[in-house]
Protein backbone atom coordinates (compact mmCIF):
# COMPACT_ATOMS: atom_id res chain seq x y z
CA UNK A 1 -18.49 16.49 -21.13
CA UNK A 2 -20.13 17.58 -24.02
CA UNK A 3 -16.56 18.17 -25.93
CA UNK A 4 -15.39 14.56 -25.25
CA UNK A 5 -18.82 12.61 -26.60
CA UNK A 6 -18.02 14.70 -30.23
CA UNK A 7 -14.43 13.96 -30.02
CA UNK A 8 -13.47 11.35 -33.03
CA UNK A 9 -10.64 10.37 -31.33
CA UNK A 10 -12.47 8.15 -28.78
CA UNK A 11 -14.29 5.78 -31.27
CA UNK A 12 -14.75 3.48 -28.09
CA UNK A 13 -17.18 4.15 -25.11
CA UNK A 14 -17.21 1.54 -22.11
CA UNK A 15 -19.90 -0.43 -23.41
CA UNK A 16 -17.79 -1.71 -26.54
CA UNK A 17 -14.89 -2.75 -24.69
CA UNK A 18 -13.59 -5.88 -23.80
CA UNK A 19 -11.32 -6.79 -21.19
CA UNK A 20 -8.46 -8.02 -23.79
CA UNK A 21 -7.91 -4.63 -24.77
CA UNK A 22 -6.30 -3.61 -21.31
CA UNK A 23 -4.26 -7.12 -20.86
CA UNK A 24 -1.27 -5.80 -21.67
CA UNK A 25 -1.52 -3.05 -19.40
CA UNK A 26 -2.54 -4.39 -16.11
CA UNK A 27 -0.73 -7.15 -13.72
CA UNK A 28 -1.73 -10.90 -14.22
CA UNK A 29 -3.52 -11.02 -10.98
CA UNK A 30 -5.14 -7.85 -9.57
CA UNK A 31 -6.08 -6.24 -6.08
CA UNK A 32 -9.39 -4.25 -6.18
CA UNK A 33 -12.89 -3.99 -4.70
CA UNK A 34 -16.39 -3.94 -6.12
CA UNK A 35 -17.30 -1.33 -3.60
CA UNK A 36 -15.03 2.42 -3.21
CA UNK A 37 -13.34 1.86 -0.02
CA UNK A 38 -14.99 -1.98 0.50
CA UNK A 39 -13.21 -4.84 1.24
CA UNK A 40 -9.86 -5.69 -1.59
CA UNK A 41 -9.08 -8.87 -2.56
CA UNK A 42 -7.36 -9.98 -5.32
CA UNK A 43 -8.23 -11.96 -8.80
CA UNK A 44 -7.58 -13.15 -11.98
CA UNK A 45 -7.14 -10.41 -14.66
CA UNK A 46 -9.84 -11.43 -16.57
CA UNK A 47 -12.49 -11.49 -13.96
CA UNK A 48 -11.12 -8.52 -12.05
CA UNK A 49 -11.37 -6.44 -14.92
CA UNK A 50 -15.47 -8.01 -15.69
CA UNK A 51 -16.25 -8.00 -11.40
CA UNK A 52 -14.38 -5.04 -9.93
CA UNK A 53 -15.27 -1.24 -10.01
CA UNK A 54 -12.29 -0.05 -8.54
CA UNK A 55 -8.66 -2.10 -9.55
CA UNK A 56 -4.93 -1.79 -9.34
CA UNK A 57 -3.09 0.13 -11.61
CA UNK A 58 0.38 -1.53 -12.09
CA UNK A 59 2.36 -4.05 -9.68
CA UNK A 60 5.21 -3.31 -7.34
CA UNK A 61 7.97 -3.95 -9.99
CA UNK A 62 6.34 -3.25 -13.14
CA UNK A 63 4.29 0.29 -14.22
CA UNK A 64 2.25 0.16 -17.42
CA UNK A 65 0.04 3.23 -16.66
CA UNK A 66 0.34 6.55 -15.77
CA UNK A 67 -2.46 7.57 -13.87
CA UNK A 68 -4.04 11.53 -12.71
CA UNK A 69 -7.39 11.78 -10.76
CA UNK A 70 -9.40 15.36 -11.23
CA UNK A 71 -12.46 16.13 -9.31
CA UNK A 72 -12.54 19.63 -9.93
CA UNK A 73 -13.24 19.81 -13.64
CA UNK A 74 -15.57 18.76 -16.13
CA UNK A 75 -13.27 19.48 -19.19
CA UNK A 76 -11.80 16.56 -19.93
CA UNK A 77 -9.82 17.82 -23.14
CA UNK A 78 -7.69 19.81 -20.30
CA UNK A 79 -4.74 17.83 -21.16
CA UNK A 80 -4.86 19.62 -24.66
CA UNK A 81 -3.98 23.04 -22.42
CA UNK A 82 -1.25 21.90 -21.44
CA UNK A 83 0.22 19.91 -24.31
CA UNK A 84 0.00 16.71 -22.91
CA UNK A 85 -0.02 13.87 -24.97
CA UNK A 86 -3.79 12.19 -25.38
CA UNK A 87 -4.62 9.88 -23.07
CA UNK A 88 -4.85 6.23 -23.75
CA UNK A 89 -8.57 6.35 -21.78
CA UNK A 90 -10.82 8.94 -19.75
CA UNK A 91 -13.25 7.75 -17.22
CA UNK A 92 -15.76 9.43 -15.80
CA UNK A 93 -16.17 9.86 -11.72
CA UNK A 94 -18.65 10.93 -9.60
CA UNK A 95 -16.58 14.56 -9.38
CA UNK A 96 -14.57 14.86 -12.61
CA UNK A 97 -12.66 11.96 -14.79
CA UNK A 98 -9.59 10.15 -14.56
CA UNK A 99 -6.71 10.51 -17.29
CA UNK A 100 -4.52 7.34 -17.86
CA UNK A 101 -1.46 6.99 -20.41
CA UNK A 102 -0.79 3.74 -20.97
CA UNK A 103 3.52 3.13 -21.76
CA UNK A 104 4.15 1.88 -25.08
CA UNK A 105 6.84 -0.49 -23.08
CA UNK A 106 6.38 -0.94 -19.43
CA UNK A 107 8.95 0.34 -17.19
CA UNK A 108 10.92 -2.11 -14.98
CA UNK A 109 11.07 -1.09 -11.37
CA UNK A 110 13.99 -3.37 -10.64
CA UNK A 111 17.37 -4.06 -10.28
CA UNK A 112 20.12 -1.88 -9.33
CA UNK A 113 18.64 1.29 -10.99
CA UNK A 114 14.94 0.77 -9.08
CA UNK A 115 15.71 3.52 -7.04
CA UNK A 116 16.26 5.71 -9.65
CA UNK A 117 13.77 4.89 -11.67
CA UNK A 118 11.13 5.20 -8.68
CA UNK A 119 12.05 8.64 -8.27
CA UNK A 120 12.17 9.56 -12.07
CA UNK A 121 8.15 8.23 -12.41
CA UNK A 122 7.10 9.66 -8.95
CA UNK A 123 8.27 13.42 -9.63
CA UNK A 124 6.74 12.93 -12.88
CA UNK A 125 3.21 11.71 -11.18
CA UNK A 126 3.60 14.69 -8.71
CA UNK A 127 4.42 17.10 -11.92
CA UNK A 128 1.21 15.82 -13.34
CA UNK A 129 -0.98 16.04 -10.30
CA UNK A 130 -0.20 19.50 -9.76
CA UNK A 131 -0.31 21.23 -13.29
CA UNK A 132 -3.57 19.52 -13.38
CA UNK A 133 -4.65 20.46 -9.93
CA UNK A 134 -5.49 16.76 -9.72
CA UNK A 135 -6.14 15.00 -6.25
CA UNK A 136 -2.79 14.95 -4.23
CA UNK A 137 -4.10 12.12 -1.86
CA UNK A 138 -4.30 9.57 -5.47
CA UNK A 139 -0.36 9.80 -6.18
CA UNK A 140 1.08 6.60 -6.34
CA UNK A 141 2.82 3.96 -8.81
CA UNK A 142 0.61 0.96 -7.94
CA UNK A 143 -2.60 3.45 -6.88
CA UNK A 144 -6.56 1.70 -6.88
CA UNK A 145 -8.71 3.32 -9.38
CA UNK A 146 -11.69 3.17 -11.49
CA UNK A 147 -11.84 0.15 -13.60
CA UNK A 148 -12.51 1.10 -17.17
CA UNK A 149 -14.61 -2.11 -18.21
CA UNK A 150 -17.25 -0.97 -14.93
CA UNK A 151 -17.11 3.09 -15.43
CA UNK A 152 -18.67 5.17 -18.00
CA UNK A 153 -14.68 5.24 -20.05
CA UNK A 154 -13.76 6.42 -23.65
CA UNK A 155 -10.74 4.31 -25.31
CA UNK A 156 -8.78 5.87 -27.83
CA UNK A 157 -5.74 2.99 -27.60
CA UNK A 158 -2.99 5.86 -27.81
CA UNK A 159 -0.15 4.71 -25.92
CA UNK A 160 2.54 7.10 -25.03
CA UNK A 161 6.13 6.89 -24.32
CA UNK A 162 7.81 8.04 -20.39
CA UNK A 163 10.04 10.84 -22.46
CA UNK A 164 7.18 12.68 -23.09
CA UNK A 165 6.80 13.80 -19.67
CA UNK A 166 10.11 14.92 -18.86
CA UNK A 167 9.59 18.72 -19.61
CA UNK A 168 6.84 19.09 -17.06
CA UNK A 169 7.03 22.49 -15.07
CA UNK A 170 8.17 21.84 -11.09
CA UNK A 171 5.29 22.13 -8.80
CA UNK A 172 5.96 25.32 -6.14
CA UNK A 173 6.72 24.57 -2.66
CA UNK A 174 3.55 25.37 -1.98
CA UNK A 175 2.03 22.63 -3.47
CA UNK A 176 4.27 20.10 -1.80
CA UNK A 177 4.07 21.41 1.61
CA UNK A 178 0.27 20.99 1.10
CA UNK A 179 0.83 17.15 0.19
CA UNK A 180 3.59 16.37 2.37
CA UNK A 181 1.60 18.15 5.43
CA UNK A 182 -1.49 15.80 4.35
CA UNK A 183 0.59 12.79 4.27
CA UNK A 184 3.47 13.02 6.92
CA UNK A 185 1.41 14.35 10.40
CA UNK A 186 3.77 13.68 12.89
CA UNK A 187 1.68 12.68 16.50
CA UNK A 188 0.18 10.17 17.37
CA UNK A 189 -2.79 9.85 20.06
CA UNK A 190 -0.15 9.71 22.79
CA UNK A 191 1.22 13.32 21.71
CA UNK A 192 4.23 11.22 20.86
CA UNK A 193 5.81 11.15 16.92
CA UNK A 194 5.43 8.54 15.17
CA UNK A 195 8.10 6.38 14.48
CA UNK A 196 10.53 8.73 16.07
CA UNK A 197 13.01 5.32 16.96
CA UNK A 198 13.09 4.47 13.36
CA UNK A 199 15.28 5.52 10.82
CA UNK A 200 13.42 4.10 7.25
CA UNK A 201 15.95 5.93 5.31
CA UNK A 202 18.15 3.17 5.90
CA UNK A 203 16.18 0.10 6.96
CA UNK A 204 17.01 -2.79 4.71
CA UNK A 205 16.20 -6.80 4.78
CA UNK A 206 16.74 -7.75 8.20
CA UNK A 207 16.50 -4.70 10.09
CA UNK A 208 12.43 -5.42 11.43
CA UNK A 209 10.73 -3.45 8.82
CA UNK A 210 8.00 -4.87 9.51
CA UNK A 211 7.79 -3.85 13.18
CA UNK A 212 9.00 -0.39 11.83
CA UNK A 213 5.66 -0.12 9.52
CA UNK A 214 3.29 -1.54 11.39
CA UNK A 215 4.32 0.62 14.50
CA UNK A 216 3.76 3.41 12.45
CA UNK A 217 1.12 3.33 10.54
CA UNK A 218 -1.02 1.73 13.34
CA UNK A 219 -1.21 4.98 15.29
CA UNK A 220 -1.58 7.06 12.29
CA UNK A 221 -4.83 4.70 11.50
CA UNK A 222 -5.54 5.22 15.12
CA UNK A 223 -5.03 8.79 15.24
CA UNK A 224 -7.33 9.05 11.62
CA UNK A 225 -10.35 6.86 13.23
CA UNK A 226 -10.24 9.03 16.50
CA UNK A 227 -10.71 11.90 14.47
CA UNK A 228 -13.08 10.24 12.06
CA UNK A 229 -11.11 10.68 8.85
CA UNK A 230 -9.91 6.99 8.60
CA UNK A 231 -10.51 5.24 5.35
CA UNK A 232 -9.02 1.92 4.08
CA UNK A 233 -8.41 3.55 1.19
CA UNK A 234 -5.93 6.73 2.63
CA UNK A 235 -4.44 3.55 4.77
CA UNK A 236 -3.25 1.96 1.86
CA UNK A 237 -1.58 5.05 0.54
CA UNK A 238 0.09 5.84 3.51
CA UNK A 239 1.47 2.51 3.93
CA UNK A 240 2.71 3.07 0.12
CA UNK A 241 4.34 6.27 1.22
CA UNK A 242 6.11 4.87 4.15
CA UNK A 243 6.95 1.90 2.24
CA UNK A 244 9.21 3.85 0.32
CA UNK A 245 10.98 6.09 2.60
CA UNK A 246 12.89 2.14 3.27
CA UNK A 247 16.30 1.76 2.30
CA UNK A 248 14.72 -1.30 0.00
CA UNK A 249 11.04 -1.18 -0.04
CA UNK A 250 9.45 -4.39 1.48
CA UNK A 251 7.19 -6.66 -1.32
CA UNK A 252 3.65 -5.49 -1.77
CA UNK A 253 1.86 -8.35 -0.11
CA UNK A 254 3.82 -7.99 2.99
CA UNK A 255 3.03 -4.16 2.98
CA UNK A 256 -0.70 -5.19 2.27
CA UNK A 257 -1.03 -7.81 5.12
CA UNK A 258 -0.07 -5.29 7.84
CA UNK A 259 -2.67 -3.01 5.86
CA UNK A 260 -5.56 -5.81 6.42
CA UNK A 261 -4.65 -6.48 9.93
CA UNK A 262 -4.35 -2.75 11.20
CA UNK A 263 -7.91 -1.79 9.15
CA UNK A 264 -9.76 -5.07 10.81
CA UNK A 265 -8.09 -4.06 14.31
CA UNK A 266 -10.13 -0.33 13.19
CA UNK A 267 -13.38 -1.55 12.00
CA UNK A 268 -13.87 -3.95 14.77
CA UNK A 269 -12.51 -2.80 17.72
CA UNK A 270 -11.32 0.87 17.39
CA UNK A 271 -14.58 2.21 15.55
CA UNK A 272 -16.89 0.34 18.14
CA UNK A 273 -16.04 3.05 21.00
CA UNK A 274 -13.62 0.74 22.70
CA UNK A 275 -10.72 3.07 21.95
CA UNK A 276 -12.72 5.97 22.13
CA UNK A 277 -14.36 5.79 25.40
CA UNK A 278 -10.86 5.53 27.14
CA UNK A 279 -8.61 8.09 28.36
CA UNK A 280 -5.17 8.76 27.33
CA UNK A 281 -3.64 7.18 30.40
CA UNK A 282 -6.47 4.27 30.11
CA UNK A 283 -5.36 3.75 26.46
CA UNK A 284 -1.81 3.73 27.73
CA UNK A 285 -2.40 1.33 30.49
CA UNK A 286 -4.98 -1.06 28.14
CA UNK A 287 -1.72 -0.82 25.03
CA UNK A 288 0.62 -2.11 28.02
CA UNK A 289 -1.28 -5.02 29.14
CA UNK A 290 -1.72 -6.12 25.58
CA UNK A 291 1.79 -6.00 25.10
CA UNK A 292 2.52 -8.37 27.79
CA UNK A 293 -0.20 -11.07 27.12
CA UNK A 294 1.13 -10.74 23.55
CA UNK A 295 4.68 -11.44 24.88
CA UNK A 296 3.63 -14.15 27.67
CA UNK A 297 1.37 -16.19 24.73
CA UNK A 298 4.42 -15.90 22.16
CA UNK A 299 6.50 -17.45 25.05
CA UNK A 300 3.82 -20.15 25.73
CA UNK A 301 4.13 -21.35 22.01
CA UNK A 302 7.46 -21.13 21.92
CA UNK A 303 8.00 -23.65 25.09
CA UNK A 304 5.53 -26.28 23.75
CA UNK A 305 7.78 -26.20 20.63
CA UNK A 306 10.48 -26.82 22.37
CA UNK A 307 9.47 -29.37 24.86
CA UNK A 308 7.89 -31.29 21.58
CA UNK A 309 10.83 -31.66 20.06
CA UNK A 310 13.04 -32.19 23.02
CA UNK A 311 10.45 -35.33 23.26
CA UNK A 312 11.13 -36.46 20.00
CA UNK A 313 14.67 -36.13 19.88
CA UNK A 314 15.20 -37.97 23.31
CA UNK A 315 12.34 -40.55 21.68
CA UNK A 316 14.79 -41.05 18.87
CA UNK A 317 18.12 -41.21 20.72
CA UNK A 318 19.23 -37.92 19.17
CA UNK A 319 21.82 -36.02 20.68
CA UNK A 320 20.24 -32.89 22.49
CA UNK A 321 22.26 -29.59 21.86
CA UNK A 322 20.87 -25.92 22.48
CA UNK A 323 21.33 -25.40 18.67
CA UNK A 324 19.72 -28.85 17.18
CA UNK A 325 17.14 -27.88 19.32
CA UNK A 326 16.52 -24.46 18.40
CA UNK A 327 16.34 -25.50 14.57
CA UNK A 328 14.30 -28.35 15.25
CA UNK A 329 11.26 -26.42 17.14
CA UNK A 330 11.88 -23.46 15.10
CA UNK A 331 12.90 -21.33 18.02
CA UNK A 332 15.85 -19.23 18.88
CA UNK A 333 19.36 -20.39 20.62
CA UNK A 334 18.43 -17.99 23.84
CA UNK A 335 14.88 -19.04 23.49
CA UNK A 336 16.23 -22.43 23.91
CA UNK A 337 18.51 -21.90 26.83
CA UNK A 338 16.87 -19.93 28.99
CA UNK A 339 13.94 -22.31 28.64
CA UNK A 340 16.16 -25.28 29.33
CA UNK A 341 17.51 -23.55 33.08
CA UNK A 342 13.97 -22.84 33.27
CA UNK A 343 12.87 -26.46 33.66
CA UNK A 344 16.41 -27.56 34.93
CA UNK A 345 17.27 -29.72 32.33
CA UNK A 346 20.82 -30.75 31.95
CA UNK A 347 22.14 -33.23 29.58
């Protein structure tokens, strides 16, 4: 790195820096992790920037930073190869550096033209990644990386503007075929494809996108851990990627709490050889079961709702109909009814 530490340009080595400086470019709060891989949570800018080694880049709505990660090079005035424009700061990684260019104004991932403008950054992140042979697995708009107040980072404050990346060469087929194949295996454990019963292409609000995800990227993780490739880490990007084949993406913390829940299923069940010490048709049989004592509890709570406020309203001399009582206990109209000829309740 001997061509970077003589470099002018970078008058500012981690040491000097102070979290102020990189405000403006991340969000107010911020997901990361003190430990690669370790458990996220999320915190205040200023002591997410001062506590965590690995943060957030951007927020679902708003990008501030474009990001590359390179573990196969030590040159780290590549970018001047290729006539890229300097980066705002370089860090340093166990296996190469990280470039990030910060936006001079942030770019607005909303609105009517979101789509658009999600492709427009992504092809230019994938343009990126592959003229710099960077790692194809770190592509994303709201990625985790280093942290440049807790990694050996040189600040040079040049900020860039998304027009300067517009010219990039197209990546071969090649090259995509390798990332899509890394990203989009098909099978699950079961020999069965994933998701095959969904169409996310054009799953909006309303149409159980959260089932659809979850489903999903459940037996992926499952089908990663029995191999022993599962990370938290490639979880969160796949959830990213499958996020965004939706018609509307869903919001970042609902994406993130079926991440947390699928990852603690893996790290305390799946990875302690309960999974793994079962056959197919054992795992098939034990998945089954599940599903029904998840079904029958669901039921449970939904008849103590009911009968509570059946109570109540009869308590209060309030007029008992199948819909006053679903909204009351929170339940639904056939919920309601077929709980009602259950008990034999007529009124």
């Amino acid at each position: 790195m001997e061509a970077l530490y003589n470099n002018s340009d970078y008058n500012s080595i981690s040491e000097n820096l102070k979290p102020k400086q990189f405000f403006k470019y991340f969000p107010k709060e911020i997901f990361g992790s003190e430990i690669k891989n370790g458990l996220y949570t999320i915190k205040n800018r200023l002591y997410a920037l001062l506590d965590f080694k690995w943060v957030q880049y951007n927020s679902e709505d708003r990008l501030t930073v474009l990001s590359v990660d390179i573990d196969n090079s030590h040159d780290t005035m590549m970018y001047q190869d290729y006539n890229l424009p300097q980066p705002t700061w370089i860090i340093q990684t166990d296996k190469g550096f990280q470039y990030h260019w910060a936006l001079k104004s942030a770019v607005m991932l909303q609105g009517y033209n979101k789509k658009k403008l999600t492709k427009l950054v992504r092809d230019i992140l994938n343009k990126l990644v592959a003229l710099l042979d960077g790692d194809y697995n770190a592509i994303g708009l709201n990625r985790v990386f280093r942290s440049p107040l807790n990694n050996r980072t040189w600040f040079t404050g040049n900020e860039v503007e998304l027009k300067e990346f517009y010219d990039l060469p197209t990546p071969k087929d090649e090259w995509f075929e390798k990332v899509l194949g890394r990203i989009n295996k098909q099978k699950n454990l079961f020999g069965a494809s994933y998701g095959s019963e969904y169409d996310f292409n054009s799953m909006t609000v309303g149409d159980g996108r959260n089932c659809a995800l979850f489903d999903v990227l459940r037996y992926w993780a499952y089908d990663e851990a029995k191999q022993g490739t599962y990370s938290e880490f490639d979880l969160v990007r796949k959830a990213e990627v499958l996020n965004y084949d939706f018609k509307y993406p869903m919001k970042e913390k609902e994406v993130m709490g079926i991440v947390k829940s699928i990852d603690y299923f893996i790290e305390n069940k799946f990875n302690k050889g309960y999974y793994m010490a079962l056959s197919e048709e054992e795992r098939k049989k034990v998945a089954k079961e599940n599903g029904k004592k998840s079904g029958a509890k669901r039921s449970k709570e939904a008849e103590t709702k009911i009968l509570t406020a059946l109570n109540t309203m009869e308590a209060y001399e309030i007029k008992v109909t199948i819909r006053a009582l679903a909204e009351r206990s929170g339940t639904s109209v056939n919920t309601v009814r077929k709980y009602l000829e259950k008990i034999g309740y007529k009124k």
